[in-house]
C-alpha atoms as a PDB file:
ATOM      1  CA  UNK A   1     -12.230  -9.001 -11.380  1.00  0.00           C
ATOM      2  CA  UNK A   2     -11.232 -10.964  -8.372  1.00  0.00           C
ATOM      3  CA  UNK A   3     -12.206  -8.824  -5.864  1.00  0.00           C
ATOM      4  CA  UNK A   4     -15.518  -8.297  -7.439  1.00  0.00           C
ATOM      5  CA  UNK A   5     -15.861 -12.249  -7.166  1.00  0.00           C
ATOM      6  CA  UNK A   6     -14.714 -12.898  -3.287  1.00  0.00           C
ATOM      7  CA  UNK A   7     -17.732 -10.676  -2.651  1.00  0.00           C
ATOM      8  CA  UNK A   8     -20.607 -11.959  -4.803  1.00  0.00           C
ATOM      9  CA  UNK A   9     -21.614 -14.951  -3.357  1.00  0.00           C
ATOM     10  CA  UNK A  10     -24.942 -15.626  -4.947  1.00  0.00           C
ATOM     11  CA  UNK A  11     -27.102 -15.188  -7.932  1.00  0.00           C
ATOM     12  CA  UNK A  12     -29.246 -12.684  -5.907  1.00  0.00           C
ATOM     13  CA  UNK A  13     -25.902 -10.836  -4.858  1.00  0.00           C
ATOM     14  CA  UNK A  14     -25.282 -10.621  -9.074  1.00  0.00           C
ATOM     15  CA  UNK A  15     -28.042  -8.683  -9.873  1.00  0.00           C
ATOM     16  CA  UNK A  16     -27.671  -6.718  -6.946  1.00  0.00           C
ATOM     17  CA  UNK A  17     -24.746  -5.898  -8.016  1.00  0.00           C
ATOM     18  CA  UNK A  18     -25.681  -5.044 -11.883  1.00  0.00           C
ATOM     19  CA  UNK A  19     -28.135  -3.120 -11.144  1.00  0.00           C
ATOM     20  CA  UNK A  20     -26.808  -1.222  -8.212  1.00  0.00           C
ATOM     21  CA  UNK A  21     -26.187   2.564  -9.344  1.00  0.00           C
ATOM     22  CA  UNK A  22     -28.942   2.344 -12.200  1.00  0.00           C
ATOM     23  CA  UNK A  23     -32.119   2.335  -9.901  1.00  0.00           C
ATOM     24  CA  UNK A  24     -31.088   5.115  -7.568  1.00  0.00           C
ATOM     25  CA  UNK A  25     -28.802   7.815  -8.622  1.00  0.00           C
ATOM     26  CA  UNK A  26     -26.683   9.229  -5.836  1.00  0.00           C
ATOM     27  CA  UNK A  27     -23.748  11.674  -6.038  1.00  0.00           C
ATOM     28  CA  UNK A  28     -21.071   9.892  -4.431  1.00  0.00           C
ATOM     29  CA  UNK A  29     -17.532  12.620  -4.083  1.00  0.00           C
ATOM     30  CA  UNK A  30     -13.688  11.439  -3.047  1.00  0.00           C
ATOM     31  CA  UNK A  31     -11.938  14.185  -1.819  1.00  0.00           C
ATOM     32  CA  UNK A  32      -8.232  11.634  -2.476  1.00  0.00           C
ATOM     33  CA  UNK A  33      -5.812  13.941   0.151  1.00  0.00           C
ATOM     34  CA  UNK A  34      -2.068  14.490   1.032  1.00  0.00           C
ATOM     35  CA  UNK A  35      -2.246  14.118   4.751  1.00  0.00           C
ATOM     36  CA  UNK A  36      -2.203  17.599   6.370  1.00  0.00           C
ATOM     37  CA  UNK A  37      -3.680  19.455   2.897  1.00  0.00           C
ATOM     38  CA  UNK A  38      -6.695  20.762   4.892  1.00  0.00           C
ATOM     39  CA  UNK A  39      -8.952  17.478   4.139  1.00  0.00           C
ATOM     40  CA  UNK A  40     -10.962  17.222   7.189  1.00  0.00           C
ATOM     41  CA  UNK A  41     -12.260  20.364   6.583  1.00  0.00           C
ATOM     42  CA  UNK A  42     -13.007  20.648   2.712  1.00  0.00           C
ATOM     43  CA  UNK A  43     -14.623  17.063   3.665  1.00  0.00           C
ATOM     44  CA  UNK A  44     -16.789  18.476   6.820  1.00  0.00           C
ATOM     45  CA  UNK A  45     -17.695  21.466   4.647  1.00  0.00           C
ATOM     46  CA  UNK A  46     -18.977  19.141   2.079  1.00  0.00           C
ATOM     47  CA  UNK A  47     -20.834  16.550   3.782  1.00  0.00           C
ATOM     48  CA  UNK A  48     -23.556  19.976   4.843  1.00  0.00           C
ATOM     49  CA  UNK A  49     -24.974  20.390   1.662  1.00  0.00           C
ATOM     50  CA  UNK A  50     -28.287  18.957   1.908  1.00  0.00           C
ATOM     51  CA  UNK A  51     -28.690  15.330   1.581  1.00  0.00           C
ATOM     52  CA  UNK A  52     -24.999  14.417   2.048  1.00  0.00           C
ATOM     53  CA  UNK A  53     -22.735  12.572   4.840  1.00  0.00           C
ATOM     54  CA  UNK A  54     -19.385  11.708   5.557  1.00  0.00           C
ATOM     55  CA  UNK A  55     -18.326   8.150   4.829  1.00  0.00           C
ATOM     56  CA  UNK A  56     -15.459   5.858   5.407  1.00  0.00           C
ATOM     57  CA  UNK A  57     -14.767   3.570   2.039  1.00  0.00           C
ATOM     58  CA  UNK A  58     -11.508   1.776   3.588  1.00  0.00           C
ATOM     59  CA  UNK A  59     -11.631  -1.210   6.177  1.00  0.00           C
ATOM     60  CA  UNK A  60      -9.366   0.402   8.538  1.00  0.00           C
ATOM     61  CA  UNK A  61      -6.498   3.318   9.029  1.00  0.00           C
ATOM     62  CA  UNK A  62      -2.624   3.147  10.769  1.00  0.00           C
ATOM     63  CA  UNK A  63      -0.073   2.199   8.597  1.00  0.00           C
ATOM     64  CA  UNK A  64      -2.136   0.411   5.792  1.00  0.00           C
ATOM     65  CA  UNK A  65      -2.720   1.660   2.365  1.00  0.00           C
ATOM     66  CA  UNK A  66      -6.058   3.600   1.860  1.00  0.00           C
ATOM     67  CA  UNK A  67      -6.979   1.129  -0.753  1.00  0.00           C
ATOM     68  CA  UNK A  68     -11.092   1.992  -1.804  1.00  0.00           C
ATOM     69  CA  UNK A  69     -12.809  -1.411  -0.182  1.00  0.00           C
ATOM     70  CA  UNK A  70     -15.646  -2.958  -2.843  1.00  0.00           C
ATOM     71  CA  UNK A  71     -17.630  -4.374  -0.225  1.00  0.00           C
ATOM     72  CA  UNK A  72     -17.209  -0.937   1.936  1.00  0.00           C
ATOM     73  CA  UNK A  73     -18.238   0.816  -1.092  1.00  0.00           C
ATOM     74  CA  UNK A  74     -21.650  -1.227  -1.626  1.00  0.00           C
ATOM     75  CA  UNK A  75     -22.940  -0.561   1.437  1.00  0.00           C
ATOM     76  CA  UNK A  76     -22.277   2.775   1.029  1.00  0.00           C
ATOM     77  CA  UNK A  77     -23.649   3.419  -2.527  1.00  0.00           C
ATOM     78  CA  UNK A  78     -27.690   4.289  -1.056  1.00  0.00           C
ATOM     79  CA  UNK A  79     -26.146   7.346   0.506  1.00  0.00           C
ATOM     80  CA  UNK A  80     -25.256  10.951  -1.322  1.00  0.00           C
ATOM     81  CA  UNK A  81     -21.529  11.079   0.418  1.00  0.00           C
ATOM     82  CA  UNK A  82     -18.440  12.090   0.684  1.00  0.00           C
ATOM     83  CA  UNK A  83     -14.815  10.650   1.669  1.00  0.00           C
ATOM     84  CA  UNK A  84     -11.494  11.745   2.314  1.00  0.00           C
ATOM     85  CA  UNK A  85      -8.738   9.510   1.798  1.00  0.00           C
ATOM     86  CA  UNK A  86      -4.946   8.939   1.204  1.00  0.00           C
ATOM     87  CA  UNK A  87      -5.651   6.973  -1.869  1.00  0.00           C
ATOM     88  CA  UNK A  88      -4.093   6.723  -4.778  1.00  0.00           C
ATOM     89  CA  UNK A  89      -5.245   6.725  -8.537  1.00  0.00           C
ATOM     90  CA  UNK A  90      -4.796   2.874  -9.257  1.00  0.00           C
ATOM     91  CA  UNK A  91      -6.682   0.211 -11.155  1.00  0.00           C
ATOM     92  CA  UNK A  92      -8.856  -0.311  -7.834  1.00  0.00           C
ATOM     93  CA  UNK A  93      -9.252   3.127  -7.796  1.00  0.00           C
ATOM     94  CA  UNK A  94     -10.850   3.180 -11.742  1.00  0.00           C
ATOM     95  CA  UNK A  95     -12.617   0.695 -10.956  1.00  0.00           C
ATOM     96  CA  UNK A  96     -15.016   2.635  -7.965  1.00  0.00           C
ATOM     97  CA  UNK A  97     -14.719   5.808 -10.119  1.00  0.00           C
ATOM     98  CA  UNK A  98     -16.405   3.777 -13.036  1.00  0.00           C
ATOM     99  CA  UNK A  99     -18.963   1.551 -11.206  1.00  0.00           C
ATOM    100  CA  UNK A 100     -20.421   3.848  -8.472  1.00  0.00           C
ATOM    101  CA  UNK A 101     -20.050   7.350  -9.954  1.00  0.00           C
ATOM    102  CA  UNK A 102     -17.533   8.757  -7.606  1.00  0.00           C
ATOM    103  CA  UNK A 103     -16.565  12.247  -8.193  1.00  0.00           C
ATOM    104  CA  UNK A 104     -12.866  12.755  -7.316  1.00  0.00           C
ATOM    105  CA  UNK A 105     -11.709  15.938  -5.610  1.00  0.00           C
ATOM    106  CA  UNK A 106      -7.223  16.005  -5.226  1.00  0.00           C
ATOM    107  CA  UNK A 107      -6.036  18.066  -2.627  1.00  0.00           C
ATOM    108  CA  UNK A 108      -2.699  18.788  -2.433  1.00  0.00           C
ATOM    109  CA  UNK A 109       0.030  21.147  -0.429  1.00  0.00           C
ATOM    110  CA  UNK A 110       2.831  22.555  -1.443  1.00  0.00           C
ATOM    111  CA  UNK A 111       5.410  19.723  -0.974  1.00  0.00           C
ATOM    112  CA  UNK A 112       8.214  21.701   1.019  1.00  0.00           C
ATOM    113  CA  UNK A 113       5.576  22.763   3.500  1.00  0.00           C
ATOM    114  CA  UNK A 114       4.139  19.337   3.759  1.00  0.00           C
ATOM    115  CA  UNK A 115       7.507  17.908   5.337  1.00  0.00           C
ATOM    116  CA  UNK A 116       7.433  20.558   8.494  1.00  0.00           C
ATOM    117  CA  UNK A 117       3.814  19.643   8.832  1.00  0.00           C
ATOM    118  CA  UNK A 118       4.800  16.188   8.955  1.00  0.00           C
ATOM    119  CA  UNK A 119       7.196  16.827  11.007  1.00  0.00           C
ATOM    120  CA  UNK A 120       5.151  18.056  13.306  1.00  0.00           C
ATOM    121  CA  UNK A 121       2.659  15.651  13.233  1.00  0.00           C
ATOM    122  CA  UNK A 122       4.554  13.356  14.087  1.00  0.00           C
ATOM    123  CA  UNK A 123       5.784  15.000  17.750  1.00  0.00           C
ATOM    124  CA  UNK A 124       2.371  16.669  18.473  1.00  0.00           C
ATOM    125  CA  UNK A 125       0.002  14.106  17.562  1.00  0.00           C
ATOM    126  CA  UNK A 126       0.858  10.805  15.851  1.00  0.00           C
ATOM    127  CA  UNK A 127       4.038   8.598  14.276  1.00  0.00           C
ATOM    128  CA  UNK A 128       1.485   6.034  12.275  1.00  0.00           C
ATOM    129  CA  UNK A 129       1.624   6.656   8.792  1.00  0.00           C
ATOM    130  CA  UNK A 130       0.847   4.952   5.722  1.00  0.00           C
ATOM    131  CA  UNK A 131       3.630   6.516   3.969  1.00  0.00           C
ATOM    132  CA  UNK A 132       6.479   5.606   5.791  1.00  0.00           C
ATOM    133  CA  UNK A 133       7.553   3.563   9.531  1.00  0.00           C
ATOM    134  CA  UNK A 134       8.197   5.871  11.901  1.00  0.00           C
ATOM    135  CA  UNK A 135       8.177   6.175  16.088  1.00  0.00           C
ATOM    136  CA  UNK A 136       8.951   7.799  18.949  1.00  0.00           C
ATOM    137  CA  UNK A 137      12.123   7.825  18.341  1.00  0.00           C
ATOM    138  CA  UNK A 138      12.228   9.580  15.425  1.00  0.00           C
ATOM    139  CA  UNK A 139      10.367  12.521  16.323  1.00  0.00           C
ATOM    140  CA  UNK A 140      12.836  12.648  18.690  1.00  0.00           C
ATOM    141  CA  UNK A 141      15.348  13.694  16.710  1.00  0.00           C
ATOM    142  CA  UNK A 142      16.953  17.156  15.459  1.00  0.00           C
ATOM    143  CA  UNK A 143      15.327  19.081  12.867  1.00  0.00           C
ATOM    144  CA  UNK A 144      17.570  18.348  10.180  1.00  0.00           C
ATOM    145  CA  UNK A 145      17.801  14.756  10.831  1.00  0.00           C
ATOM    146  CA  UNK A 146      13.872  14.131  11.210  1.00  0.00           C
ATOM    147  CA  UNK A 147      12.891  16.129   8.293  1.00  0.00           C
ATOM    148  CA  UNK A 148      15.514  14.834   5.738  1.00  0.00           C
ATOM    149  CA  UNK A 149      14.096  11.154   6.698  1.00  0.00           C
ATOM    150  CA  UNK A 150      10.974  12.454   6.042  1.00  0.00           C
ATOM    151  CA  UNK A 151      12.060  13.898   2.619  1.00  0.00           C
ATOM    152  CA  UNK A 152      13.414  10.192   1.875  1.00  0.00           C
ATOM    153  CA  UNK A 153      11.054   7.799   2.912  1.00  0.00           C
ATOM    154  CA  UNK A 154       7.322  10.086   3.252  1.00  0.00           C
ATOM    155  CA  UNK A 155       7.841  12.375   0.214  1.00  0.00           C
ATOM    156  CA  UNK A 156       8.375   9.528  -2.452  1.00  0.00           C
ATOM    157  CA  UNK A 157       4.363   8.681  -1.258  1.00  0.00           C
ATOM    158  CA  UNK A 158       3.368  12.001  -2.278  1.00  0.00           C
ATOM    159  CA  UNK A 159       4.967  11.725  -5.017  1.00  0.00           C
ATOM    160  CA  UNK A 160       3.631   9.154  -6.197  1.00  0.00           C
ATOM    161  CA  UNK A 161       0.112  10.021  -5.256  1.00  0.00           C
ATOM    162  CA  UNK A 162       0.415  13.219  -7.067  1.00  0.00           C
ATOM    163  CA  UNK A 163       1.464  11.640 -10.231  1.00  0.00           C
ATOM    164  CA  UNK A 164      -1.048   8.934  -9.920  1.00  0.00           C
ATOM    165  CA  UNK A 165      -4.049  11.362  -9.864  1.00  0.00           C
ATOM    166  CA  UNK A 166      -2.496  13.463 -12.811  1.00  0.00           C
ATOM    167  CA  UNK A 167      -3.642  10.384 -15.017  1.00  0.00           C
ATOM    168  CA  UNK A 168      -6.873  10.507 -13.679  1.00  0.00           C
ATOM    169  CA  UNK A 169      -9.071  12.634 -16.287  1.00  0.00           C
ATOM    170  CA  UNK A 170     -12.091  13.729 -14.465  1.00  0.00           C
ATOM    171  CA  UNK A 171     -10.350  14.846 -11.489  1.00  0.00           C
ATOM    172  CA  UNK A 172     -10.416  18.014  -9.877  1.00  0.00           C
ATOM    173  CA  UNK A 173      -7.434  19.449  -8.553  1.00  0.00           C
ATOM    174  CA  UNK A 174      -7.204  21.671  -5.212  1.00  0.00           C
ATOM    175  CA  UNK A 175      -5.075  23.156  -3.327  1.00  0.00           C
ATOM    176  CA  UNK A 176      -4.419  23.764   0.559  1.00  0.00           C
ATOM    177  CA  UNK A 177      -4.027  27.034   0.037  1.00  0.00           C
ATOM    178  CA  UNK A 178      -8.211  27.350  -1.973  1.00  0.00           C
ATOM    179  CA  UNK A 179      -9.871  24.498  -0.010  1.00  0.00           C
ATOM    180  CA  UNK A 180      -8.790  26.414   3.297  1.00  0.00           C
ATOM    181  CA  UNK A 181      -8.565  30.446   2.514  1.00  0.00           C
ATOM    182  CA  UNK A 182     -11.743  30.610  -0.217  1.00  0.00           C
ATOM    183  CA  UNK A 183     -13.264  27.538   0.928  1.00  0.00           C
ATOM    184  CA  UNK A 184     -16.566  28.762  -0.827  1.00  0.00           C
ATOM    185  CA  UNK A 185     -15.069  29.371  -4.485  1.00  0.00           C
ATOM    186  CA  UNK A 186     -13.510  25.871  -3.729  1.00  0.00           C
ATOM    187  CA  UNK A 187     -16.962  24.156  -2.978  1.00  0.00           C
ATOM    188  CA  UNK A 188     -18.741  26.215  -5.647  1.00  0.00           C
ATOM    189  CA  UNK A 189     -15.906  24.831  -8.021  1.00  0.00           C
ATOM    190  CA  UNK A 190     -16.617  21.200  -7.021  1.00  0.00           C
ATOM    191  CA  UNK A 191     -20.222  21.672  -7.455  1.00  0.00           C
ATOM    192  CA  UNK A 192     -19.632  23.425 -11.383  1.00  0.00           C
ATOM    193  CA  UNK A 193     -16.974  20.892 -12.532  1.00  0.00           C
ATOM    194  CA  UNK A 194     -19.407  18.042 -11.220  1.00  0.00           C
ATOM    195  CA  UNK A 195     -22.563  19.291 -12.276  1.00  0.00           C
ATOM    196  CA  UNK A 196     -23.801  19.116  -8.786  1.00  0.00           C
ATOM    197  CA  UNK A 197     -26.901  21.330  -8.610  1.00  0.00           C
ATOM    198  CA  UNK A 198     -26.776  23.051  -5.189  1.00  0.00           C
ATOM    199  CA  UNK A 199     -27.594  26.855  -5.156  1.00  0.00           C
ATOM    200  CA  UNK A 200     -24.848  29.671  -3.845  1.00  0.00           C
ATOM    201  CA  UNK A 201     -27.210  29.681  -0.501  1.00  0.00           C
ATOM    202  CA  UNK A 202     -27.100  25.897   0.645  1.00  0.00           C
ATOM    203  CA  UNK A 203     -23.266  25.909  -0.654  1.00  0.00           C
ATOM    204  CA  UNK A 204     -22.695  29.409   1.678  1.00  0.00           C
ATOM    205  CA  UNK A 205     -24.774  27.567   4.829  1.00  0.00           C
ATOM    206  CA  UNK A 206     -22.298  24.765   4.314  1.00  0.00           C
ATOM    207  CA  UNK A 207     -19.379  26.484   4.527  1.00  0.00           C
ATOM    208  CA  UNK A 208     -20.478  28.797   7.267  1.00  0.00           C
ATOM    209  CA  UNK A 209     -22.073  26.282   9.746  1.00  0.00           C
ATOM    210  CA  UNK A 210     -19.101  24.376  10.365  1.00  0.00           C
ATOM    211  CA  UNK A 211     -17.299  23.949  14.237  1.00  0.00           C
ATOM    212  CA  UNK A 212     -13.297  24.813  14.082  1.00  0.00           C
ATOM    213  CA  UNK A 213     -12.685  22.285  16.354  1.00  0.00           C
ATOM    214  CA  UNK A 214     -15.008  19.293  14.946  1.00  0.00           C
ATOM    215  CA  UNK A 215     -13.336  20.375  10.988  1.00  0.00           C
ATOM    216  CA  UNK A 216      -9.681  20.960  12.276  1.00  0.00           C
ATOM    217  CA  UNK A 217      -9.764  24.364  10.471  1.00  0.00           C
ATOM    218  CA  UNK A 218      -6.134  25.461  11.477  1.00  0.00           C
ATOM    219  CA  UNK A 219      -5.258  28.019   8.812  1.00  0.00           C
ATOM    220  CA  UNK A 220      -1.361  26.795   8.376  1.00  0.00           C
ATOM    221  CA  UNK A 221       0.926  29.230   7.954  1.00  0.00           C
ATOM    222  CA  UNK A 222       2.543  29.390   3.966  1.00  0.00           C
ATOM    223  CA  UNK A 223       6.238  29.199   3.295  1.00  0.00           C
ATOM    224  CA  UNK A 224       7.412  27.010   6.266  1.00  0.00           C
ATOM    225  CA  UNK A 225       9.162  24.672   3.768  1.00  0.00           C
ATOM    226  CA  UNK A 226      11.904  27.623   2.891  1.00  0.00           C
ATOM    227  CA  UNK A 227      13.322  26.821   6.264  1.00  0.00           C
ATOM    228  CA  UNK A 228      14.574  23.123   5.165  1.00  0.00           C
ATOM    229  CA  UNK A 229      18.292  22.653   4.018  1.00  0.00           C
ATOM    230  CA  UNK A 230      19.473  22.935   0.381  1.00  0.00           C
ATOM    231  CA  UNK A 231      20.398  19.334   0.382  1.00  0.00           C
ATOM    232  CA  UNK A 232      16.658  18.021   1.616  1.00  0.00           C
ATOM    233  CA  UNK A 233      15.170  20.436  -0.932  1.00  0.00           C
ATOM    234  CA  UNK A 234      17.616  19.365  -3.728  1.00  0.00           C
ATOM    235  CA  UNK A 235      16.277  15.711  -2.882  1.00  0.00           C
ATOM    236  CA  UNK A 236      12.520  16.750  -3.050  1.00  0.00           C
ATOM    237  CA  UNK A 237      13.161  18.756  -6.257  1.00  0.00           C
ATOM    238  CA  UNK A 238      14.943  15.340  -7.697  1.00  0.00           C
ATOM    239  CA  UNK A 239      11.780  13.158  -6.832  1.00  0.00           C
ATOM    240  CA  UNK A 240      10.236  15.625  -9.610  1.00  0.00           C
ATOM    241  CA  UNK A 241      12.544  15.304 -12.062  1.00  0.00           C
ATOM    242  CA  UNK A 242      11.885  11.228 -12.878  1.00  0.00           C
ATOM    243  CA  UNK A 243       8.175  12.557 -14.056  1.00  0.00           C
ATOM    244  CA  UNK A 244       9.520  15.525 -16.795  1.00  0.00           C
ATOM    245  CA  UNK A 245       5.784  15.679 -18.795  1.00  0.00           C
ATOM    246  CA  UNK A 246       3.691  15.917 -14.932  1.00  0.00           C
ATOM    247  CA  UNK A 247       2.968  20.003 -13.817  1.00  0.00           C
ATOM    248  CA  UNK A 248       4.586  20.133 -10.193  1.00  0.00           C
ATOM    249  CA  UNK A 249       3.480  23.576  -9.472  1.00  0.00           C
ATOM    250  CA  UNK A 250       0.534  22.982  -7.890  1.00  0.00           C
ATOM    251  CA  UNK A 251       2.889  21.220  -4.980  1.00  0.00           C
ATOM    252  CA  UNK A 252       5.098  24.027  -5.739  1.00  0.00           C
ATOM    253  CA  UNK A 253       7.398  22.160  -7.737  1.00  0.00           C
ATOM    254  CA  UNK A 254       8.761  24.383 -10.874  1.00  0.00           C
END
């Protein structure tokens, strides 16, 4: 593939590369998030079972795609990890899951809730998004206004990363809702459907030696998204509707 190629410039770089994965084992896990699903702190919670770290597999963050980097990825491979990003299930994405073993975790949020959290986001803390351009002057504007932009040009990104990952057959799927209120039947799940062998004590220390602040714990509060208009609802409800054989109801989607 090309972007195998740009990196592999030499026969000792080859067999590197061939052999990388086979001499070693590591457990390598992706939790792929919906920005504001409670990511930071499945991620945090994840990277204390013994042996593992958090990693970054992207080149950089703002308004660019979370695209898995091959090169990033390499250098990475020695460690037992794991990664949170807004990534979507693409060919790229196959690829790493193939090659280096990664073990991919979806988190998701129900989608009417994930507009108000965007919408706050955006006023308390940052307008730079990958999925969609927006500033300060948006989240300066009404309620209404800023969250039925959101529902038209963010929510077609989640969207599309939820059906991406449907199509993805080793995934696990999560919600905000089990990562954040039984955070330790959500690790012990990860660890079972992954064959991971970490015992109920070094999975409990995990979960119970974290720092609120450091893992962003805030415990959101459910059923925010009822508050939106019919019409912005309508729209999100639409977005579903172009993917008729893909379960919404994890992003509360019926």
């Amino acid at each position: 593939m090309r972007f195998v190629s740009q990196i592999i410039k030499s026969p000792f770089d080859l067999l590197h590369y061939a052999t990388i994965g086979r001499v070693v084992p590591r457990t390598h896990i992706l939790v792929a998030c919906m920005p504001k699903s409670g990511s930071t702190y499945l991620s945090n919670t994840i990277s204390r079972l013994p042996g593992f770290r958090k990693a970054t597999l992207v080149r950089q963050y703002g308004r660019v795609e979370q695209d898995l980097d091959i090169e990033t990825v390499l250098r990475k491979h020695r460690y037992d990890y794991v990664a949170q990003h807004h990534v979507k299930y693409n060919e790229n994405t196959r690829f790493m899951i193939d090659r280096f073993d990664i073990k991919p975790v979806v988190l998701v949020r129900n989608i009417f809730d994930c507009v108000v959290s965007i919408r706050d986001h955006l006023r308390r803390e940052s307008t730079i998004s990958p999925s969609a351009w927006f500033d300060a002057r948006h989240a300066a504007l009404p309620d209404r206004e800023l969250e039925s932009m959101i529902a038209h040009l963010a929510i077609p990104w989640y969207i599309n990363f939820y059906v991406s990952w449907m199509h993805c057959p080793e995934k696990l799927v999560l919600t905000y809702d089990e990562a954040v209120g039984d955070t330790l039947g959500s690790v012990t799940r990860i660890c079972v459907h992954f064959a991971l062998n970490f015992d109920t004590q070094a999975i409990e220390r995990a979960v119970t030696a974290g720092d609120p602040g450091i893992d962003r714990r805030n415990v959101g509060q459910n059923g925010r998204g009822a508050s939106l208009d019919e019409e912005t609802k309508a729209l999100i409800r639409r977005f579903g509707d172009f993917h008729p054989d893909i379960d919404f109801s994890p992003i509360g989607l019926d």
